[in-house]
Protein backbone atom coordinates (compact mmCIF):
# COMPACT_ATOMS: atom_id res chain seq x y z
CA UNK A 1 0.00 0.00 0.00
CA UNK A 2 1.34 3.57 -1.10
CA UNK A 3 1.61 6.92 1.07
CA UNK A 4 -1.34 8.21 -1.34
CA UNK A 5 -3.38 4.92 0.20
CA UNK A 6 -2.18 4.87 3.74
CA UNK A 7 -3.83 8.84 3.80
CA UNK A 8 -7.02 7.62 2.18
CA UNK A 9 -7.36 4.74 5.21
CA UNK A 10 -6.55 7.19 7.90
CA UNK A 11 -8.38 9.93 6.41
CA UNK A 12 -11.57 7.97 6.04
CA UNK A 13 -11.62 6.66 9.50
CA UNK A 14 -10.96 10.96 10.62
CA UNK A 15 -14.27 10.88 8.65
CA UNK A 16 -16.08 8.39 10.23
CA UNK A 17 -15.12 9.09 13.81
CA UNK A 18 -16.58 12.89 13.13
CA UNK A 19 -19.49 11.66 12.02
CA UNK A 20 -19.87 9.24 15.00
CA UNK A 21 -19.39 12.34 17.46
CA UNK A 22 -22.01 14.26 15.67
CA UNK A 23 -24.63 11.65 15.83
CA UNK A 24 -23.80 11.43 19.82
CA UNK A 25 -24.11 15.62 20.08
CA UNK A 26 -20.26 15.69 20.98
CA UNK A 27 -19.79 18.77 17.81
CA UNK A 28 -16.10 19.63 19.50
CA UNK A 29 -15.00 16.49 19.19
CA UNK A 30 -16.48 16.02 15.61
CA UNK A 31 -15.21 19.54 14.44
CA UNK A 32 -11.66 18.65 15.64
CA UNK A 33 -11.44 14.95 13.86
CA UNK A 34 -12.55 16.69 10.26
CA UNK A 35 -10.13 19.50 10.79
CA UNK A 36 -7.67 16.94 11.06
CA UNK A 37 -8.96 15.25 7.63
CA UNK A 38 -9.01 18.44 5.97
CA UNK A 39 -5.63 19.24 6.84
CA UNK A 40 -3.94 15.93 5.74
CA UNK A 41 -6.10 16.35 2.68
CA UNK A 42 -4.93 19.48 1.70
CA UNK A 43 -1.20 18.56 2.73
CA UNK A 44 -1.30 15.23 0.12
CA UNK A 45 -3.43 17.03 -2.28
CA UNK A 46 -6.30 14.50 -1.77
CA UNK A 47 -10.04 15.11 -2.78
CA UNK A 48 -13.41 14.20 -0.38
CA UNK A 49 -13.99 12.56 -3.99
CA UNK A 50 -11.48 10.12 -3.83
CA UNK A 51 -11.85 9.53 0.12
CA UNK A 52 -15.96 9.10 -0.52
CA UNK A 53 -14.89 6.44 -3.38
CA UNK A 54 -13.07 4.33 -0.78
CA UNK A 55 -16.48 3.76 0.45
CA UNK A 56 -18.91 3.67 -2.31
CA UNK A 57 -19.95 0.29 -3.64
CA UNK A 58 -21.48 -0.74 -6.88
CA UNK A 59 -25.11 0.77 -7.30
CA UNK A 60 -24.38 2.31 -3.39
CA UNK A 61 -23.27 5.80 -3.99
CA UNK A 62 -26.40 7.59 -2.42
CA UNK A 63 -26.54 5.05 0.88
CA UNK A 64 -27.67 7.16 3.84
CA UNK A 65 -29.30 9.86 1.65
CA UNK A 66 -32.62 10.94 1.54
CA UNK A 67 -35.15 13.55 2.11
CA UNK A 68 -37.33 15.44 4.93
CA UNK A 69 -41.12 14.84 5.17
CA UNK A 70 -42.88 18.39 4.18
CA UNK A 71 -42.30 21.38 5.98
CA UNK A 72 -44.37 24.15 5.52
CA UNK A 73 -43.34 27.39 4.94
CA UNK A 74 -46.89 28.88 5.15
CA UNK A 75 -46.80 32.39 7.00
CA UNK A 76 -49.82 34.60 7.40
CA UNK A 77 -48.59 37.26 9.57
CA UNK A 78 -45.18 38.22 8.40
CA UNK A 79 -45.38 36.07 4.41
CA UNK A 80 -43.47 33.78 3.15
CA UNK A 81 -40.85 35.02 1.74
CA UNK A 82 -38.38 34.93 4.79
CA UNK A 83 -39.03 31.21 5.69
CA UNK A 84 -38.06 30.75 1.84
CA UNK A 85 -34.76 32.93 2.39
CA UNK A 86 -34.29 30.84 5.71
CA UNK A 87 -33.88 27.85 4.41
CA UNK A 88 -31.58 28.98 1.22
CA UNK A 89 -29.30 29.94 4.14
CA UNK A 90 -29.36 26.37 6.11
CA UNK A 91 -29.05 24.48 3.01
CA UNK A 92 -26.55 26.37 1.44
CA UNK A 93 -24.05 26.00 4.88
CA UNK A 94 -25.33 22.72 5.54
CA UNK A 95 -24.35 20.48 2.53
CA UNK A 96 -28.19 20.01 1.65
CA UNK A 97 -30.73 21.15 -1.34
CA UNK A 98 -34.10 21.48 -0.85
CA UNK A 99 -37.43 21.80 -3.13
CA UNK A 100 -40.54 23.34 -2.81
CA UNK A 101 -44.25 22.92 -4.08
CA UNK A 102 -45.72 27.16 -4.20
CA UNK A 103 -49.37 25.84 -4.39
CA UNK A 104 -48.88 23.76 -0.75
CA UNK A 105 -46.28 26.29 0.68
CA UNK A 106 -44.02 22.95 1.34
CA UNK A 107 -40.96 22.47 1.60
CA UNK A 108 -38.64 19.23 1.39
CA UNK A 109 -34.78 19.00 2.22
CA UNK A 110 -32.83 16.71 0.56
CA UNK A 111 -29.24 14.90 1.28
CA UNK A 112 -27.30 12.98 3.45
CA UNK A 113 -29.50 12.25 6.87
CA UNK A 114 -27.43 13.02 9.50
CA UNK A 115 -27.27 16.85 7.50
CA UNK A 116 -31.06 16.61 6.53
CA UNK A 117 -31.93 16.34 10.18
CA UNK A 118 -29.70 19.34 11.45
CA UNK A 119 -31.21 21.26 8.45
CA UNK A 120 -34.79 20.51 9.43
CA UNK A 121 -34.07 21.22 13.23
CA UNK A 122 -32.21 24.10 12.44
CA UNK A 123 -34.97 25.57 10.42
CA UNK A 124 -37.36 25.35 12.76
CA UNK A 125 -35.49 26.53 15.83
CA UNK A 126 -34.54 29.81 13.68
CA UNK A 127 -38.11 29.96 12.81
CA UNK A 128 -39.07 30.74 16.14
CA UNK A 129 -35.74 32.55 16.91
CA UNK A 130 -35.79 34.81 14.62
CA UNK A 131 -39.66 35.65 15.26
CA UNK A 132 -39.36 36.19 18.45
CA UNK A 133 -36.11 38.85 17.92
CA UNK A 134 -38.24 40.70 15.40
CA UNK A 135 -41.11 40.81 18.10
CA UNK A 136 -38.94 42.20 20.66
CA UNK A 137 -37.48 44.53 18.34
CA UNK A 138 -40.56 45.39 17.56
CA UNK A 139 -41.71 46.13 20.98
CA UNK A 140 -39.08 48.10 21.99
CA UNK A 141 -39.00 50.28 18.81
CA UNK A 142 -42.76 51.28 20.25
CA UNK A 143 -41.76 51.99 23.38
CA UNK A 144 -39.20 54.09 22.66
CA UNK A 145 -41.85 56.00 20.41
CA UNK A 146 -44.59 56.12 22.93
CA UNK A 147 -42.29 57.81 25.12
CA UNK A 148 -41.82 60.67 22.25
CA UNK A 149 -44.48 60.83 20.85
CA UNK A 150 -48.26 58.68 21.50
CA UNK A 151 -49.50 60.28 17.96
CA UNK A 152 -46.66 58.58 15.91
CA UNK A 153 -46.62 55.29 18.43
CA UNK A 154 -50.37 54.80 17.18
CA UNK A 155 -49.68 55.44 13.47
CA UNK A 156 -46.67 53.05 13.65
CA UNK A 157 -48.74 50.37 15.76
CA UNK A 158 -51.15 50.13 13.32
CA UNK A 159 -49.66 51.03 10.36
CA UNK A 160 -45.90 49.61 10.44
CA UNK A 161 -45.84 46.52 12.28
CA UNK A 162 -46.60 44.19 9.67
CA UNK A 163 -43.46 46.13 7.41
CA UNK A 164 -40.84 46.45 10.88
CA UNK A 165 -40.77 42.52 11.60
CA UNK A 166 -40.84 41.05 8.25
CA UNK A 167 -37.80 43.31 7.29
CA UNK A 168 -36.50 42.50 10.41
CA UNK A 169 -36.80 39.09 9.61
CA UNK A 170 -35.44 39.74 6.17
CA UNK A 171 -32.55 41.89 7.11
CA UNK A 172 -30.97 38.73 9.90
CA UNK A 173 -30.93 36.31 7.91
CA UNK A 174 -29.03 38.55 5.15
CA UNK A 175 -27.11 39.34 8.90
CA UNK A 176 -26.66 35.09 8.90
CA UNK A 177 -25.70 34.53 5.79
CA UNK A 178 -22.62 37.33 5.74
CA UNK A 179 -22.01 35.41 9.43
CA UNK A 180 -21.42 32.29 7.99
CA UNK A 181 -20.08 33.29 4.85
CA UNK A 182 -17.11 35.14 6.79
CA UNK A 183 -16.81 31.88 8.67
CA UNK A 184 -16.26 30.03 5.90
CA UNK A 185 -13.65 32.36 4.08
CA UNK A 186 -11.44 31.92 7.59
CA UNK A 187 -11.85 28.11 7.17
CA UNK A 188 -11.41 28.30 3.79
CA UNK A 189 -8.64 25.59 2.21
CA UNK A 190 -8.20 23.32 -0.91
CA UNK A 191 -10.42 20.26 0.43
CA UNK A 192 -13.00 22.09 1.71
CA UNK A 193 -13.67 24.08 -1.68
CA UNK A 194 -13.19 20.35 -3.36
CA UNK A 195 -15.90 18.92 -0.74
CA UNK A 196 -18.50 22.21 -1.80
CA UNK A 197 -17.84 20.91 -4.97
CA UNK A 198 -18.53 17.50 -5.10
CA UNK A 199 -21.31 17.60 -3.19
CA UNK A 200 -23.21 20.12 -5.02
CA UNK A 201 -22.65 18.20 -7.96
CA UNK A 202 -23.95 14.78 -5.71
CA UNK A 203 -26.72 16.76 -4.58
CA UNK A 204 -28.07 17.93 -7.77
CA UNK A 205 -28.01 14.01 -9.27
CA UNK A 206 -29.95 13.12 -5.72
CA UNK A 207 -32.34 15.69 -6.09
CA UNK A 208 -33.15 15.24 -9.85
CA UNK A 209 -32.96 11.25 -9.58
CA UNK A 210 -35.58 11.09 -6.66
CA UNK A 211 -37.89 14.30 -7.89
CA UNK A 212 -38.78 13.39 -11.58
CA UNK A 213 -40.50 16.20 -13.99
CA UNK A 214 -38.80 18.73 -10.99
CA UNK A 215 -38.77 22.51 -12.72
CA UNK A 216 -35.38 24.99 -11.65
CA UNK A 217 -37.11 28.07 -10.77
CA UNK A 218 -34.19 30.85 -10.87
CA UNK A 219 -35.52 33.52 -8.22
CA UNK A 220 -37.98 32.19 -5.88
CA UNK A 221 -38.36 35.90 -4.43
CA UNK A 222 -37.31 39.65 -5.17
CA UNK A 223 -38.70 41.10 -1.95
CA UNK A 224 -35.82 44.11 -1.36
CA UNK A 225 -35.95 45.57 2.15
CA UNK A 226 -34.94 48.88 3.04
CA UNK A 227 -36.21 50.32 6.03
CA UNK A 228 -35.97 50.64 9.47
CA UNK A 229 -36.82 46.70 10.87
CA UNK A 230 -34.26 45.85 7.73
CA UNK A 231 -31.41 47.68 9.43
CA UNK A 232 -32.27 46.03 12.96
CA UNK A 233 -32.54 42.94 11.79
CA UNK A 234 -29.30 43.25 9.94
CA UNK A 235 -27.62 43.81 12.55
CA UNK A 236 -29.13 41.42 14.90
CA UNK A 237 -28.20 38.43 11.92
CA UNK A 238 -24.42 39.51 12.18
CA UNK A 239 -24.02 38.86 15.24
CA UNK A 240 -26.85 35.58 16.19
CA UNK A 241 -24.97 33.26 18.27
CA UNK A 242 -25.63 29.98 15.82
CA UNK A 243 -23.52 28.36 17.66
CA UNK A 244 -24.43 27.36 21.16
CA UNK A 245 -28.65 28.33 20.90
CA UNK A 246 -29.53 26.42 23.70
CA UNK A 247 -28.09 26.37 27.16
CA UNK A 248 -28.33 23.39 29.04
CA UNK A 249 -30.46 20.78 26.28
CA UNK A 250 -29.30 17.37 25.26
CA UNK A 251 -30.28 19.06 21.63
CA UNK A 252 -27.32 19.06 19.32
CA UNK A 253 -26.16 22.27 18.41
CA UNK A 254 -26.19 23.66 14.62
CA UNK A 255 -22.00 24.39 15.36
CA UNK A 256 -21.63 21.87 12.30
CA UNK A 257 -23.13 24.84 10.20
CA UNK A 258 -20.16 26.11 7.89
């Protein structure tokens, strides 16, 4: 056996014990063993292609994939379109693609399970997250006017609130996304830009192999926010702590988001 295979052996079982510390909610120790795999496969210029084909058997290459039940992404107070931007966010940083059916407001996340099932917890923890922010925000935003001016409270309690939370909403997850994006530059190396790579391309065959007659729809929604919930929310996004959400819960965190 050459150096080149030696690395693929010890690079595969880095691989596996990550993955066996994320299933048992230990994400330190799982974040630690696939640094280590990225780093020897950057230093013997070795591709999560070639480690995944160490594994894959004939007529095998999509074991342990597969795809959320429905979520909706129905939203009659603040619309839909921020659940939508929600979840381009999650899949995008979490190695999974989802669809969507516009008539049913559903959603369905696709991919390997172990990331399907952080995607689909994640979403709906941020859901109510992120609601609840924009509420606050909200409510304090009214105080603070109330104590200016009661006129100008009323006409933005009746008027506004609908407009403050969803750009709220709108604005942190924009705040996420630059987050996680600025994470991901800092981590950024040869194998991880290789792994983005090869499992987009693995994700797209999934998706299009298990969702026949499924149209691409470009822009799903051109809602622009400008105003003042936008700017709030923007700021709140930038600085969400996605990685430790819950204190004391046997729930694993989203930390594997990246």
């Amino acid at each position: 056996m050459n150096q080149k295979d030696v690395m693929l052996q010890r690079i595969k079982k880095l691989k596996a014990q990550a993955e066996s510390a994320k299933k048992i909610g230990s994400l330190h120790e799982a974040e630690t063993f696939m640094s280590k795999a990225i780093e020897l496969m950057t230093q013997y210029n070795i591709t999560m292609m070639e480690v995944d084909a160490t594994e894959v058997k004939q007529g095998d290459e999509f074991k342990n994939w597969g795809y959320s039940e429905s979520i909706s992404y129905d939203d009659k107070h603040q619309g839909w379109e921020w659940k939508m931007k929600l979840m381009d966010v999650i899949t995008d940083y979490n190695f999974t693609h989802y669809t969507f059916r516009s008539g049913l407001k559903e959603l369905r996340v696709y991919g390997r399970m172990e990331n399907v099932d952080t995607t689909v917890w994640l979403y709906h923890y941020l859901n109510t997250a992120l609601y609840n922010l924009a509420q606050d925000k909200y409510k304090e935003i009214l105080k603070e006017k109330r104590a200016r001016d009661k006129a100008e409270a009323d006409r933005f309690c009746k008027k506004e609130a609908y407009v403050f939370k969803r750009d709220f909403l709108i604005g942190a997850i924009r705040g996420i996304r630059e987050q996680l994006r600025k994470q991901r530059e800092e981590q950024q190396s040869q194998a991880l830009s290789a792994l983005i790579v090869y499992n987009d391309k693995a994700l797209n065959k999934f998706v299009h192999m298990t969702t026949p007659g499924l149209r691409i729809v470009a822009d799903k929604s051109k809602t622009l926010s400008v105003g003042e919930g936008y700017e709030h929310g923007l700021k709140a996004g930038r600085t969400f702590n996605i990685n430790n959400p819950l204190n004391n819960s046997d729930t694993p965190s989203p930390k594997q988001l990246h």
